[in-house]
Each structure stands twice: as structure tokens, then as C-alpha cells.
PDB file of N, CA and C in Angstrom:
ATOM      1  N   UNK A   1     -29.367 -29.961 -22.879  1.00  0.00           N
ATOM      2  CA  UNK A   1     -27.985 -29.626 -23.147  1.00  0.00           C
ATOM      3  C   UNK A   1     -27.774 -28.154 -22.790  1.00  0.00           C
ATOM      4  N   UNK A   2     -26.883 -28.144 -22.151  1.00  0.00           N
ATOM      5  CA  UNK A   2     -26.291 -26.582 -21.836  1.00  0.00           C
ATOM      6  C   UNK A   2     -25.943 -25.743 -22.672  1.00  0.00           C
ATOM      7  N   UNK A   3     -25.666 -24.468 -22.866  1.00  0.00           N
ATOM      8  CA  UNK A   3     -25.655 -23.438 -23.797  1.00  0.00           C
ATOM      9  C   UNK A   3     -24.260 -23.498 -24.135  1.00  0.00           C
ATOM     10  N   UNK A   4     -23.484 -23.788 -23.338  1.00  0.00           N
ATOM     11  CA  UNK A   4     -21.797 -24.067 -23.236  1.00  0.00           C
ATOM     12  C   UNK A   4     -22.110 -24.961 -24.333  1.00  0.00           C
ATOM     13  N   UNK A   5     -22.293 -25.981 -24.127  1.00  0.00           N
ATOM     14  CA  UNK A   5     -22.070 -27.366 -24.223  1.00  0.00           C
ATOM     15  C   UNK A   5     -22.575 -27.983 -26.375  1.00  0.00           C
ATOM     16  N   UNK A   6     -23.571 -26.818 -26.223  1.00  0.00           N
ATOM     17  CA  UNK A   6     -24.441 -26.778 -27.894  1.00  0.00           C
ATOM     18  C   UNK A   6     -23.391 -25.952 -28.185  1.00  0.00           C
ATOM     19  N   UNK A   7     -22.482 -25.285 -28.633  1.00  0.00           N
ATOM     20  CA  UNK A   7     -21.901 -23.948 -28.184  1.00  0.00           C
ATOM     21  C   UNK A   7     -20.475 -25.068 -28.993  1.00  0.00           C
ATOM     22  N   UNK A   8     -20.319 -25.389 -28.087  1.00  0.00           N
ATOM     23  CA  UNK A   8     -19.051 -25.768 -28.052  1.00  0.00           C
ATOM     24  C   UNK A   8     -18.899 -27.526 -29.511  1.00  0.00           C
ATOM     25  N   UNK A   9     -19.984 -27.965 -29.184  1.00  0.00           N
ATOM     26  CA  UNK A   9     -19.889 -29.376 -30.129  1.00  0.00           C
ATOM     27  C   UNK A   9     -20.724 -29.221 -31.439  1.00  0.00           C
ATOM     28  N   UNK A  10     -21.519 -28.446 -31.426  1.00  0.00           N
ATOM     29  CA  UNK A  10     -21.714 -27.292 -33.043  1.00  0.00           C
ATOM     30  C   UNK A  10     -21.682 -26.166 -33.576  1.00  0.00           C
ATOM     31  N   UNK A  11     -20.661 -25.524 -32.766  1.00  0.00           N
ATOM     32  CA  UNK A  11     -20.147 -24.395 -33.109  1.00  0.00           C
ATOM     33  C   UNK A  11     -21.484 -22.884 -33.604  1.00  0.00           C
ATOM     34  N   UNK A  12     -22.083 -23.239 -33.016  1.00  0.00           N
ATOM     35  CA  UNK A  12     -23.357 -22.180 -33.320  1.00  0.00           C
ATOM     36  C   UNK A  12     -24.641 -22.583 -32.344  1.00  0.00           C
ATOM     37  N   UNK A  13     -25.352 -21.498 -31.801  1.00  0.00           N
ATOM     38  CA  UNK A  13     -26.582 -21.205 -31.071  1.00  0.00           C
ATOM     39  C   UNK A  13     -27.320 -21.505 -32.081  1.00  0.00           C
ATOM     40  N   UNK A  14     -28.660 -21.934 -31.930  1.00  0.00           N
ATOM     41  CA  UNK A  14     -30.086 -21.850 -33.059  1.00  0.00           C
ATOM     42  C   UNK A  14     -30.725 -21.024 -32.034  1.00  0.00           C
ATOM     43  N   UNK A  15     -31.406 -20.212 -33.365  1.00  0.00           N
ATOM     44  CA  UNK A  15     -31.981 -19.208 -33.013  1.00  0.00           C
ATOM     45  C   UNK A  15     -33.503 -18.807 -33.422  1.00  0.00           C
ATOM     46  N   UNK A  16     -34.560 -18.459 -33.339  1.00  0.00           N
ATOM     47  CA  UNK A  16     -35.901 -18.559 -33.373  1.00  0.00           C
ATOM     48  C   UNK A  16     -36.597 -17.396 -33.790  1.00  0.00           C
ATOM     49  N   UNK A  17     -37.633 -17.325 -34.399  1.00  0.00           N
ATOM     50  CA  UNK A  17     -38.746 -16.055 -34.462  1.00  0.00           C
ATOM     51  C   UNK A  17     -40.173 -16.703 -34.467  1.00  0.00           C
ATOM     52  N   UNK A  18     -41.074 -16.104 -33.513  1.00  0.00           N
ATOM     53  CA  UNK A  18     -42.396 -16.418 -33.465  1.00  0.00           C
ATOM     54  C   UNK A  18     -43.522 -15.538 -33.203  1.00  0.00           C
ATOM     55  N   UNK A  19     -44.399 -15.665 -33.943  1.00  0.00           N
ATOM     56  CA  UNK A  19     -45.836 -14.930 -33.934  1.00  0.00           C
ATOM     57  C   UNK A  19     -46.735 -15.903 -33.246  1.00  0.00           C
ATOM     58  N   UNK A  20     -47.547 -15.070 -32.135  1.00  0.00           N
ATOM     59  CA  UNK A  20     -48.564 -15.795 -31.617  1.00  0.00           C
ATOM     60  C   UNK A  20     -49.806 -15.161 -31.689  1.00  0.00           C
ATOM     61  N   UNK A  21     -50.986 -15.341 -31.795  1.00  0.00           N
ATOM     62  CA  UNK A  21     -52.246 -14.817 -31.818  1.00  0.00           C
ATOM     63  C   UNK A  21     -53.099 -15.972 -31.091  1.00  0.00           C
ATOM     64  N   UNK A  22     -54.544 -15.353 -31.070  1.00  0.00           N
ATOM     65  CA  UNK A  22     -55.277 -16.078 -29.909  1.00  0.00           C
ATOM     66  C   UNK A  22     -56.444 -16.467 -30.624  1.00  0.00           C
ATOM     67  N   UNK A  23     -57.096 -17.349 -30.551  1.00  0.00           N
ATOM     68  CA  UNK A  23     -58.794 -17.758 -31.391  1.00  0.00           C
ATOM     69  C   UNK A  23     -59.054 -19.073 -31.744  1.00  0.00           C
ATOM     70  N   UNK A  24     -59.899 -19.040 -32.620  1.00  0.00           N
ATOM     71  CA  UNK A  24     -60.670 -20.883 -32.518  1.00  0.00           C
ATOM     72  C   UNK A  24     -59.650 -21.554 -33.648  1.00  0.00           C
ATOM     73  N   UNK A  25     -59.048 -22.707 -33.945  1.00  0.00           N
ATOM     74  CA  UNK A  25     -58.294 -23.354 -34.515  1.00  0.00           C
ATOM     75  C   UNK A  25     -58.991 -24.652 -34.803  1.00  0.00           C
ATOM     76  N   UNK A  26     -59.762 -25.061 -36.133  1.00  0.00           N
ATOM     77  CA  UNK A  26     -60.588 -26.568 -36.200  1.00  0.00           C
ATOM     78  C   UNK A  26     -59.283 -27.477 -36.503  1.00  0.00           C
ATOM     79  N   UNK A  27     -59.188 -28.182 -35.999  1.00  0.00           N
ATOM     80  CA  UNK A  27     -58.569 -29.473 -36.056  1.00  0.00           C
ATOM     81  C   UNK A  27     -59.552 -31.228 -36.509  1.00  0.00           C
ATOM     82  N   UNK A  28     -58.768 -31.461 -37.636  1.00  0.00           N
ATOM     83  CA  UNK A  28     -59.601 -32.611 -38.286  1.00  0.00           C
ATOM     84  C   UNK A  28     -58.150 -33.612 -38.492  1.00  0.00           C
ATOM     85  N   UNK A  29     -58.548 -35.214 -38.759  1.00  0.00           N
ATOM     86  CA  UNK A  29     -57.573 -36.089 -40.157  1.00  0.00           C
ATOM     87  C   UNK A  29     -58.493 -36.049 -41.456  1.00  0.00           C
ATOM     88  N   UNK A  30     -57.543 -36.287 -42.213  1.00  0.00           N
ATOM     89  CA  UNK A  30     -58.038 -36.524 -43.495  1.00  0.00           C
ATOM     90  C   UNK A  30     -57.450 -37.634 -44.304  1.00  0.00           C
ATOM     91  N   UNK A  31     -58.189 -38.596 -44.979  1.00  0.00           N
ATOM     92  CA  UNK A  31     -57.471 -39.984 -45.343  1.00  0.00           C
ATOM     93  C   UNK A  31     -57.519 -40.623 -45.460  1.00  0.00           C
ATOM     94  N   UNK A  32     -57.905 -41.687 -45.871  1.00  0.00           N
ATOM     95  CA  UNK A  32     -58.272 -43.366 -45.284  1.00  0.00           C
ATOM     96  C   UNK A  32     -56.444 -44.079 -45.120  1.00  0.00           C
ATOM     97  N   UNK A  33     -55.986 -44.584 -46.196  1.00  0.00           N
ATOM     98  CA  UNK A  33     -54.773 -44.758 -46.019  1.00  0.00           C
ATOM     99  C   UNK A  33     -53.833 -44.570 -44.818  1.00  0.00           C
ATOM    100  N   UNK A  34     -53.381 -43.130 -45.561  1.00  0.00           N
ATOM    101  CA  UNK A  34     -52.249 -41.920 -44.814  1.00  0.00           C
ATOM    102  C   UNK A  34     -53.077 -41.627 -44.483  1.00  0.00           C
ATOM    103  N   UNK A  35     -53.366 -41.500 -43.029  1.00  0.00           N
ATOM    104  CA  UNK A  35     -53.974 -39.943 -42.467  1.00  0.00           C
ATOM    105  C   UNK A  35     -52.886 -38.924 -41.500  1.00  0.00           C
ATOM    106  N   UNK A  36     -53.612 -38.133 -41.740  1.00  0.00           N
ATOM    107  CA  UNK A  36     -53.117 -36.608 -41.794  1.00  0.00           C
ATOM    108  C   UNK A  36     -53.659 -36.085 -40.926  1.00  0.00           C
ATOM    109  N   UNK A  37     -53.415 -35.052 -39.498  1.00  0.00           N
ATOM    110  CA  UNK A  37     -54.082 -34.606 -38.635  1.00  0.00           C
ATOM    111  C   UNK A  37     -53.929 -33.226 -39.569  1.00  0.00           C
ATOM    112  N   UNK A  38     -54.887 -31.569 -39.846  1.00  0.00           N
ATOM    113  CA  UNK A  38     -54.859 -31.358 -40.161  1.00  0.00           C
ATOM    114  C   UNK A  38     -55.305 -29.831 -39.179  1.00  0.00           C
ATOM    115  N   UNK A  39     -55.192 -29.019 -39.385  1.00  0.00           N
ATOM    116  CA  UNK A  39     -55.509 -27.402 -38.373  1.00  0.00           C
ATOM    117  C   UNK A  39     -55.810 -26.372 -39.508  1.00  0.00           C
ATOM    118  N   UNK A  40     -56.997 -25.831 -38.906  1.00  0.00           N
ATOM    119  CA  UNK A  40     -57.411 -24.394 -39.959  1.00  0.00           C
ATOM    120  C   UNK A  40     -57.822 -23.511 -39.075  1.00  0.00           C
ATOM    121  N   UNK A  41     -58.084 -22.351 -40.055  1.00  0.00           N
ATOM    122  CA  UNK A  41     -58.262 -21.398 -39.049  1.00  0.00           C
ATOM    123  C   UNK A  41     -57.368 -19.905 -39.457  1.00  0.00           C
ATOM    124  N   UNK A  42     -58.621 -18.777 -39.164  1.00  0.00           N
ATOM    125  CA  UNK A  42     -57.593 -17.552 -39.630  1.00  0.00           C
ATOM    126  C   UNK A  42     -56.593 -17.541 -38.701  1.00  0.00           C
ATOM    127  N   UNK A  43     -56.529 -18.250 -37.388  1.00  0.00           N
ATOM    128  CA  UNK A  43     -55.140 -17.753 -36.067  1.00  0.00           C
ATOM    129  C   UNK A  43     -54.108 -18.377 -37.077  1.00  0.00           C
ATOM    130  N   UNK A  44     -54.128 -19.362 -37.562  1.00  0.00           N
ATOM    131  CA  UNK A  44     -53.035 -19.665 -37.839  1.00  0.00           C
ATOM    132  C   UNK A  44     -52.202 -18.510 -39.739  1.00  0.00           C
ATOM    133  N   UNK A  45     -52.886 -18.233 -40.236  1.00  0.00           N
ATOM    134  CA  UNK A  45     -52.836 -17.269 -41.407  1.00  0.00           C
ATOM    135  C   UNK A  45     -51.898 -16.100 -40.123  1.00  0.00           C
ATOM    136  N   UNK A  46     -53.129 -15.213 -39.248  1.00  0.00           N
ATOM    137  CA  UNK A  46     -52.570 -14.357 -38.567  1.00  0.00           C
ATOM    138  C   UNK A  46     -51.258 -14.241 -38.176  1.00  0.00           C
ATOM    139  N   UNK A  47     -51.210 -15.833 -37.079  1.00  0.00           N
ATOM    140  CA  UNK A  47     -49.748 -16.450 -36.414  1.00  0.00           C
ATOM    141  C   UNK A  47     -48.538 -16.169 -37.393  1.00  0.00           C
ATOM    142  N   UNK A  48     -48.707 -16.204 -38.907  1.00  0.00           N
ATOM    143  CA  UNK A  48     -47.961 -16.381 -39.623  1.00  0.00           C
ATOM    144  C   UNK A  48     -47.383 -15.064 -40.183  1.00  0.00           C
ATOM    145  N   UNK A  49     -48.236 -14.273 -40.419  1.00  0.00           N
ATOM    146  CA  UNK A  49     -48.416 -12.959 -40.580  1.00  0.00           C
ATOM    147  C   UNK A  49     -47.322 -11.696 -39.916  1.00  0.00           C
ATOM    148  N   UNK A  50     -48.188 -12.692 -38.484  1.00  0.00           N
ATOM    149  CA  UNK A  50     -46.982 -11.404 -37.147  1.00  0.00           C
ATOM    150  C   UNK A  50     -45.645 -12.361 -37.380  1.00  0.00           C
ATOM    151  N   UNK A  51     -45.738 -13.319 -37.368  1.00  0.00           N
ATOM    152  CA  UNK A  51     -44.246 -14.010 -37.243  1.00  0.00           C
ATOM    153  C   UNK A  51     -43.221 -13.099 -38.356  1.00  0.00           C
ATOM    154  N   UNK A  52     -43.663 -13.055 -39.431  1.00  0.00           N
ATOM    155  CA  UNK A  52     -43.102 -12.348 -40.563  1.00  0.00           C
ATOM    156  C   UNK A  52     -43.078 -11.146 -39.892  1.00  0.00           C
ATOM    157  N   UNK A  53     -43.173 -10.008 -39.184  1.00  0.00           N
ATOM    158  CA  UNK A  53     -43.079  -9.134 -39.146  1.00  0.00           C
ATOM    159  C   UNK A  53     -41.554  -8.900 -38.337  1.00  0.00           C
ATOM    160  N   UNK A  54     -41.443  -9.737 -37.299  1.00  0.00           N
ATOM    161  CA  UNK A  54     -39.709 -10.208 -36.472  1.00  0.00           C
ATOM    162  C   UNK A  54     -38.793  -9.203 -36.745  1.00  0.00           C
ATOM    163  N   UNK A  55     -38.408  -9.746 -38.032  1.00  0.00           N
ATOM    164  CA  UNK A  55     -37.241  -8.842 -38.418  1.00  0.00           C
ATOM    165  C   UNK A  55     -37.708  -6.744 -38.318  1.00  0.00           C
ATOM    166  N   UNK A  56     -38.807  -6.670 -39.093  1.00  0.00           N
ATOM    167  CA  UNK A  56     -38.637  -5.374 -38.990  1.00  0.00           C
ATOM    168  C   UNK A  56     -39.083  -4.851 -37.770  1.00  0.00           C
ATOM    169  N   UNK A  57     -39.772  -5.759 -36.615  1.00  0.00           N
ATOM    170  CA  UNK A  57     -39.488  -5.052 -35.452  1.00  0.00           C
ATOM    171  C   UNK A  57     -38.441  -4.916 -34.435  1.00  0.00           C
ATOM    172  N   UNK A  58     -37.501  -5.743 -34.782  1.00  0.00           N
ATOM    173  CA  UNK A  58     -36.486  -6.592 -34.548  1.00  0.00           C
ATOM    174  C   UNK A  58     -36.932  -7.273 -32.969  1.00  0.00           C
ATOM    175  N   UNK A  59     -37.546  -8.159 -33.282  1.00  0.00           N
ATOM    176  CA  UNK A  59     -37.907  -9.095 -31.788  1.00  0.00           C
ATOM    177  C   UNK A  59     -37.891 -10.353 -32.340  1.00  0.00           C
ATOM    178  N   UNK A  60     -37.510 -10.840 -31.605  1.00  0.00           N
ATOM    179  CA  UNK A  60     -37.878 -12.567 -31.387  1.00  0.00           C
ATOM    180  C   UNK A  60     -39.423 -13.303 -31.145  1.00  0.00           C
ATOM    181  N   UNK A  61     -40.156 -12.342 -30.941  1.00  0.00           N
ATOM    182  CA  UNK A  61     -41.513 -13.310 -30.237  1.00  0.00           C
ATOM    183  C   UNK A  61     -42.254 -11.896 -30.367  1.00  0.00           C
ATOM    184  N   UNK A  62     -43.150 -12.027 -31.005  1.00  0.00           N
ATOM    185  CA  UNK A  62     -44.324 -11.011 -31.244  1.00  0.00           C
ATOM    186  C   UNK A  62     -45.418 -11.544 -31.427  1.00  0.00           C
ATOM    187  N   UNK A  63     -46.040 -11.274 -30.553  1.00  0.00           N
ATOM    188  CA  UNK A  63     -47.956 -11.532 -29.841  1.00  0.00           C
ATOM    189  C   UNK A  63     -49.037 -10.649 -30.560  1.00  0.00           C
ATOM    190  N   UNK A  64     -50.061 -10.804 -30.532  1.00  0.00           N
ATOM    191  CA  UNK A  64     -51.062  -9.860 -30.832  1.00  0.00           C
ATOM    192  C   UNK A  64     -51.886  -9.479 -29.543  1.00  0.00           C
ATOM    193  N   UNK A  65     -52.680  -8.514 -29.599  1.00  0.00           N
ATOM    194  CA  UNK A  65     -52.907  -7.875 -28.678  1.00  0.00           C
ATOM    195  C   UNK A  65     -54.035  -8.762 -27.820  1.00  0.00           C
ATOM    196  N   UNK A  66     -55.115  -9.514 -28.780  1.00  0.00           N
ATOM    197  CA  UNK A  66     -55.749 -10.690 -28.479  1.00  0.00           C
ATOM    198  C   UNK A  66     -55.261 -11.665 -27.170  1.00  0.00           C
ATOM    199  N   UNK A  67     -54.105 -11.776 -27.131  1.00  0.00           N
ATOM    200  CA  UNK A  67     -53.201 -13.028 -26.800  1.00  0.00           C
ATOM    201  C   UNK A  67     -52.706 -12.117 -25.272  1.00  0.00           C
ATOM    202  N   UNK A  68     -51.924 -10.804 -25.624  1.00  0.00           N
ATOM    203  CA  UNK A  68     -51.476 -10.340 -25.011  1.00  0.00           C
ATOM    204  C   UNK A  68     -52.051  -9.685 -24.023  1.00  0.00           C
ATOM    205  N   UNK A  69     -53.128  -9.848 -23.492  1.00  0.00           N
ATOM    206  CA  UNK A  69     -54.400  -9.008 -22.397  1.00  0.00           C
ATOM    207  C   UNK A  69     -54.569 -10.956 -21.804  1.00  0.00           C
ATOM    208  N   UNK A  70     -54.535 -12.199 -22.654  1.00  0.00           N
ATOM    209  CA  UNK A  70     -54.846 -13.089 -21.406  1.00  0.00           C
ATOM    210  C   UNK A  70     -53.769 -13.698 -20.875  1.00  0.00           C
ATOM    211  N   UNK A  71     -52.864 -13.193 -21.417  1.00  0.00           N
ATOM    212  CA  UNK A  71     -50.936 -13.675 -20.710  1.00  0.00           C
ATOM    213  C   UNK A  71     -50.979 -13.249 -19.383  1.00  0.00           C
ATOM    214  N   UNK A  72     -49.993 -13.806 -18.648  1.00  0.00           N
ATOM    215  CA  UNK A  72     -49.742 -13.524 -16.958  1.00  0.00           C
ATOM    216  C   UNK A  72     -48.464 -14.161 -17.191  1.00  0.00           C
ATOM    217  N   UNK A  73     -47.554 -13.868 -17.652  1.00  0.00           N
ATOM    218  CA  UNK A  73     -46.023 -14.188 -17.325  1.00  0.00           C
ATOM    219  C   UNK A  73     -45.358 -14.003 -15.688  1.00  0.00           C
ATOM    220  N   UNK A  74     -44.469 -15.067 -15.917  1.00  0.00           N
ATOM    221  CA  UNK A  74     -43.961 -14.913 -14.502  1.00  0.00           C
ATOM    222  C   UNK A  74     -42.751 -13.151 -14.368  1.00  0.00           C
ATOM    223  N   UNK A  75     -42.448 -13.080 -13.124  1.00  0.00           N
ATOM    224  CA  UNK A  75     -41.452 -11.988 -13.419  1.00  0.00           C
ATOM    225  C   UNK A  75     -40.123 -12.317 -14.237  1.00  0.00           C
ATOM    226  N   UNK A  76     -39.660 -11.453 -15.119  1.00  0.00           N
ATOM    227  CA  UNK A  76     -38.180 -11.610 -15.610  1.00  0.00           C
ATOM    228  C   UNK A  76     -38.853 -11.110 -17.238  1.00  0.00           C
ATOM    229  N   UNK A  77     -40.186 -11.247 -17.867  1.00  0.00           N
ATOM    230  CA  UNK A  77     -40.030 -11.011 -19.093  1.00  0.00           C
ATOM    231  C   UNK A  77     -40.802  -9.591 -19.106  1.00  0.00           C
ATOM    232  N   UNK A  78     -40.270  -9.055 -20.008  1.00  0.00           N
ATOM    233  CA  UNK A  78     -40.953  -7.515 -20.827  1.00  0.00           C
ATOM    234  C   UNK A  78     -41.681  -7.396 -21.691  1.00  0.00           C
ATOM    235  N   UNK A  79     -42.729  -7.168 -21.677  1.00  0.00           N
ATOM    236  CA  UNK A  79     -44.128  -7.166 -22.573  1.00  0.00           C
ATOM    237  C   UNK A  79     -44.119  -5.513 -23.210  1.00  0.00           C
ATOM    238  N   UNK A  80     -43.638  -5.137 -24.441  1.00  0.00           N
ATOM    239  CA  UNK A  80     -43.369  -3.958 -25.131  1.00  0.00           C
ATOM    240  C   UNK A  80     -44.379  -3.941 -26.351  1.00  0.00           C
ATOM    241  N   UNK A  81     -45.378  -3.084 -26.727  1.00  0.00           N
ATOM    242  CA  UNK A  81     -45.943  -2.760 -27.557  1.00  0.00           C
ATOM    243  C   UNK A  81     -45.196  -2.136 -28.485  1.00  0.00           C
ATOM    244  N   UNK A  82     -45.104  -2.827 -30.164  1.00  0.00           N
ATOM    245  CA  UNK A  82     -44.554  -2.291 -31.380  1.00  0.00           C
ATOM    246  C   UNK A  82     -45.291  -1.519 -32.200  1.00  0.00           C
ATOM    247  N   UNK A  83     -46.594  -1.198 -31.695  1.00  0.00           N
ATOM    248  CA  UNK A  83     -47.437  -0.537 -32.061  1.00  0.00           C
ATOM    249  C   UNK A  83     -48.313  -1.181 -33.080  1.00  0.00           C
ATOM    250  N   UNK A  84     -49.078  -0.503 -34.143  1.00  0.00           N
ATOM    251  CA  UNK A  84     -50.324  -1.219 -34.358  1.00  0.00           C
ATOM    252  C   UNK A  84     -49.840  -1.353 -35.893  1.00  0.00           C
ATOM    253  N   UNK A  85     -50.198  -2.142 -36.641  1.00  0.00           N
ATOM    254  CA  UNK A  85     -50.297  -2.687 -38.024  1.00  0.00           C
ATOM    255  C   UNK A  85     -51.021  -3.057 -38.744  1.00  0.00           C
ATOM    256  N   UNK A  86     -51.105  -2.931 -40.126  1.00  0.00           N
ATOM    257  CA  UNK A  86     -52.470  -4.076 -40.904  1.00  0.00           C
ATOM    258  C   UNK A  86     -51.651  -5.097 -41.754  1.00  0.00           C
ATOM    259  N   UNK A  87     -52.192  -6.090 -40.778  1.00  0.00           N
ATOM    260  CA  UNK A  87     -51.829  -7.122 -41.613  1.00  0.00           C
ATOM    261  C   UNK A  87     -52.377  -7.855 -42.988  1.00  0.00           C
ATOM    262  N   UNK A  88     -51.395  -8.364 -43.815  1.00  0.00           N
ATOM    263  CA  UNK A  88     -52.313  -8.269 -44.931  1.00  0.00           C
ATOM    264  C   UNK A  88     -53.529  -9.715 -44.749  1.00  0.00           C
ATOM    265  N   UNK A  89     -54.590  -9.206 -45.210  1.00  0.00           N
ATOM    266  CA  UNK A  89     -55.805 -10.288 -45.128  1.00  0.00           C
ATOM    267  C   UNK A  89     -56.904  -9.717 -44.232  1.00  0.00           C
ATOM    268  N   UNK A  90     -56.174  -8.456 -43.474  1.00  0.00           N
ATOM    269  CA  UNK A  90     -57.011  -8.095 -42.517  1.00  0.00           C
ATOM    270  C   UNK A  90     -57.462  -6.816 -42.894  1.00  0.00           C
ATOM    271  N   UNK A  91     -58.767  -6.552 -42.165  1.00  0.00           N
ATOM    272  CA  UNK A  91     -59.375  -5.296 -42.580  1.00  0.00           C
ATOM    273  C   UNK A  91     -59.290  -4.237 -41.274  1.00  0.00           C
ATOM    274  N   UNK A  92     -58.915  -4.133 -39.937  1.00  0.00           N
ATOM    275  CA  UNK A  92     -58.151  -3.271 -39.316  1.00  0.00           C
ATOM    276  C   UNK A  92     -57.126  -3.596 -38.690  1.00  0.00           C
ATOM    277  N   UNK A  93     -56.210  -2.413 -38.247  1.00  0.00           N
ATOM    278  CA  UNK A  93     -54.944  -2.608 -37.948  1.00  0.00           C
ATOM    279  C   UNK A  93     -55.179  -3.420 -36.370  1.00  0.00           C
ATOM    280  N   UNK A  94     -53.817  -3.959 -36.397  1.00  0.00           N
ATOM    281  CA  UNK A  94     -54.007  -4.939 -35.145  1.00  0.00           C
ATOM    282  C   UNK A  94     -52.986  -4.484 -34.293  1.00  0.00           C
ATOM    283  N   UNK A  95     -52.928  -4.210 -32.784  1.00  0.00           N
ATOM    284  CA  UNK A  95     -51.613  -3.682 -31.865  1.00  0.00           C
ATOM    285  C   UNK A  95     -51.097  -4.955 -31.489  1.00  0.00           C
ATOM    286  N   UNK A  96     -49.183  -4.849 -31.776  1.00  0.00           N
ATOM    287  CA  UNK A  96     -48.723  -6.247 -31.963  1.00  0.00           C
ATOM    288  C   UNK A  96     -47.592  -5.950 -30.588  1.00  0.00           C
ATOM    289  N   UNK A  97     -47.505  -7.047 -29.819  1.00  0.00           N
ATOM    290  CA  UNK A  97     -46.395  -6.523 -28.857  1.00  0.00           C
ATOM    291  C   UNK A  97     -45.231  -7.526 -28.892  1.00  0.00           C
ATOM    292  N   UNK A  98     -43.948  -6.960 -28.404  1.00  0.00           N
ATOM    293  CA  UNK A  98     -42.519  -8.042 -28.807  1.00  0.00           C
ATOM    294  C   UNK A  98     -42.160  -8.440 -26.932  1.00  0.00           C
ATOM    295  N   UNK A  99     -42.540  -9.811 -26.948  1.00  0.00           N
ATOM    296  CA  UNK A  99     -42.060 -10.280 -25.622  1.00  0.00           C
ATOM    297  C   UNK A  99     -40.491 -10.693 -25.322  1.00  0.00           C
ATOM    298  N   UNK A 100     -39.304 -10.207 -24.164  1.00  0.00           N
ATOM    299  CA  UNK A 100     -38.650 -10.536 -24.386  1.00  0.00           C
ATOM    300  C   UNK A 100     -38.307 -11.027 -22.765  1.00  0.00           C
ATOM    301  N   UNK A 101     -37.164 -11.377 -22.370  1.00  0.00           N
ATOM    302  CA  UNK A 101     -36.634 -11.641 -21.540  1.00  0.00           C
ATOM    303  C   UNK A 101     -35.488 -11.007 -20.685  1.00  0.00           C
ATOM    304  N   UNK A 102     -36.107 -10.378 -19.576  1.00  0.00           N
ATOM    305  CA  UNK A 102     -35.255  -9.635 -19.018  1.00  0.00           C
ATOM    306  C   UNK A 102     -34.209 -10.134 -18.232  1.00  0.00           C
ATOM    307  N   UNK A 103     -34.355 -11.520 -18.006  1.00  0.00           N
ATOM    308  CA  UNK A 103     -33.096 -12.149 -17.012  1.00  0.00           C
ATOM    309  C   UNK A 103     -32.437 -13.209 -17.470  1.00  0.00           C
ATOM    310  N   UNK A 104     -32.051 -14.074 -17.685  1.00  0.00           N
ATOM    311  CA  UNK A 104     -31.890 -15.486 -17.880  1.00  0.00           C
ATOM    312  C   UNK A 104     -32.252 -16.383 -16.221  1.00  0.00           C
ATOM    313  N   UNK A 105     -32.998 -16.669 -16.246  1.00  0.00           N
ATOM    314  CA  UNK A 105     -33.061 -17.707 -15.280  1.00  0.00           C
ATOM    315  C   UNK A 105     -31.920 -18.591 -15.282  1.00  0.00           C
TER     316      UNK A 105
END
């Protein structure tokens, strides 16, 4: 659906914030019944961590530095360092960067 088009038949854009980080993620089910696919792992604690940070950097999409050295984006986006932080759970500060979009395709 077009941006017009969402725009126009619900009267409002949705809008997003995301933290990404990079590392091992175990994936299991658990269950006999219901099963449950299930993911652990400090990336995902981390992921959650930088995501929360959004607002006070004011970005939409903030990476960790992990993540951000094996990215290769195409041209059009801006890769900006917000500088470094400690996140809580962690024992040194981590350099977090806010990816954005310089064009609209």
C-alpha cells in the first residue's frame, strides 16, 4: 500500500523504533502440547536495551557498533555515531550508531 493511500484510509502513518546488535541467539521449542519456539541470548536483552535508547537519541534505528563494522548498505542511508554508552547489564560502554535514510527511494 502506498504512503498516500495508508495516509488517506487511516488517517495516520505508523511509525517505528529499533535496536539492533550482533551475536549468538539459541533458539529452542518448549512443550509437548503447545509448543513454543523460543530465543535466548544476551543480543536479544542488548537489542532491547539500544532500542530504548531511540527517543533520547532521537533516531529511529540504532545499531551497535558490533553490527555496525559488518553492514554494507546500499547508497542513500547515513550511518551516524551517537556516541558511546553503558548499557544497563553491561560492564563497558558500548559505541551505538543511528541509521537513517537519506533519500526515499
Amino acid at each position: 500500500m502506498q504512503v498516500e493511500q495508508y495516509n488517506s484510509k487511516f488517517g495516520l502513518l505508523p511509525g517505528f523504533k529499533a535496536g539492533l546488535h550482533y551475536g549468538t541467539v539459541t533458539a529452542g521449542d518448549i512443550g509437548s502440547l503447545k509448543k513454543e519456539i523460543i530465543f535466548t541470548g544476551d543480543v536479544l536483552n542488548t537489542s532491547a536495551r539500544i532500542q530504548g535508547l531511540c527517543n533520547q537519541f532521537g533516531a529511529d534505528l540504532l545499531v551497535s557498533e558490533d553490527l555496525v563494522t559488518l553492514l554494507q548498505l546500499p547508497a542513500g542511508y547515513s550511518i551516524t555515531s551517537v556516541g558511546e554508552t553503558l548499557l544497563k547489564g553491561r560492564s563497558k560502554p558500548m559505541e551505538l550508531f543511528a541509521i537513517s535514510i537519506l533519500k526515499r527511494l
